[in-house]
Protein backbone atom coordinates (compact mmCIF):
# COMPACT_ATOMS: atom_id res chain seq x y z
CA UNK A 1 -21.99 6.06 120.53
CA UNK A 2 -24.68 8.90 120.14
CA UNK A 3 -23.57 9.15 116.68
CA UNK A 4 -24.34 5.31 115.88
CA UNK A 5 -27.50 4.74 117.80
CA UNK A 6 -28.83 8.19 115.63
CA UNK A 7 -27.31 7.23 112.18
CA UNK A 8 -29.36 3.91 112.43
CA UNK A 9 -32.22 5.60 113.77
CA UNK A 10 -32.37 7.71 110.69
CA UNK A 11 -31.39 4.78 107.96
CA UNK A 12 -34.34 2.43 109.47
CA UNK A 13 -36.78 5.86 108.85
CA UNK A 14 -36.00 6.44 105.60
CA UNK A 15 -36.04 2.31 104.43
CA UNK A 16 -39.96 2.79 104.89
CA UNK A 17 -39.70 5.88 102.61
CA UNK A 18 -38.34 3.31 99.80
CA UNK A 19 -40.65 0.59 101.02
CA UNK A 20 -42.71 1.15 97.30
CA UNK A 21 -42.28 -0.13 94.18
CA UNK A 22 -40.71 2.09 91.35
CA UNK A 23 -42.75 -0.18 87.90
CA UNK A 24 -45.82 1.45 86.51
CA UNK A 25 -49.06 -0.21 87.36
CA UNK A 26 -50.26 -2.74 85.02
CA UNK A 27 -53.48 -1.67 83.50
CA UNK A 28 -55.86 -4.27 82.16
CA UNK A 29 -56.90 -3.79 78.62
CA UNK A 30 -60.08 -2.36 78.68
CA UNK A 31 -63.04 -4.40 76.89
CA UNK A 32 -65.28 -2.99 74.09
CA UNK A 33 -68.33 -4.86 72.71
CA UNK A 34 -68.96 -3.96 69.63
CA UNK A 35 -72.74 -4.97 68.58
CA UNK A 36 -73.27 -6.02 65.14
CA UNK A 37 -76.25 -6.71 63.03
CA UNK A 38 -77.16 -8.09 59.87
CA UNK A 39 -79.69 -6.22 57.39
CA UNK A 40 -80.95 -9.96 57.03
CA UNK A 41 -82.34 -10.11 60.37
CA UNK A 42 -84.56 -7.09 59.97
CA UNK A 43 -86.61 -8.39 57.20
CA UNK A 44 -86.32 -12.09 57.84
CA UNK A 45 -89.74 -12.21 60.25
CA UNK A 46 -92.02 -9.88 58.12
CA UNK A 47 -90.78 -12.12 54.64
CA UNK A 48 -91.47 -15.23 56.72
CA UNK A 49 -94.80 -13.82 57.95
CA UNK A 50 -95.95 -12.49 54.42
CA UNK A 51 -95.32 -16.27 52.89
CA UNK A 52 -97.29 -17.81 55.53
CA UNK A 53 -100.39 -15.86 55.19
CA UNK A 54 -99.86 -16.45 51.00
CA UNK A 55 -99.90 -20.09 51.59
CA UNK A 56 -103.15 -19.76 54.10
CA UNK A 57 -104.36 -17.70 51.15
CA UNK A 58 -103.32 -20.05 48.56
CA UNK A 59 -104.41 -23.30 50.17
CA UNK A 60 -107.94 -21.89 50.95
């Protein structure tokens, strides 16, 4: 009877030793912005500026 009281003793300890799960952790993709500009928007406000003051020049 000692026997079968300590073998289920000893089986319900080591169930909580198995309690985990054995799958690898799911890892979530990681994110990367990648900023991208256009030549086009580095000379777009000084073009735009030069032909306004040519046609305050022109009309005057």
């Amino acid at each position: 009877m000692k026997k079968l009281v300590l073998a289920t003793a000893l089986s319900v300890a080591a169930t909580g030793a198995f309690a985990g799960n054995v799958a690898e952790p799911v890892m979530e993709p990681e994110i990367i912005i990648e900023e991208t500009s256009s030549s086009n928007q580095g000379i777009l406000v000084p073009v735009l500026f030069l032909v306004l003051v040519a046609a305050a020049v022109g009309s005057s």
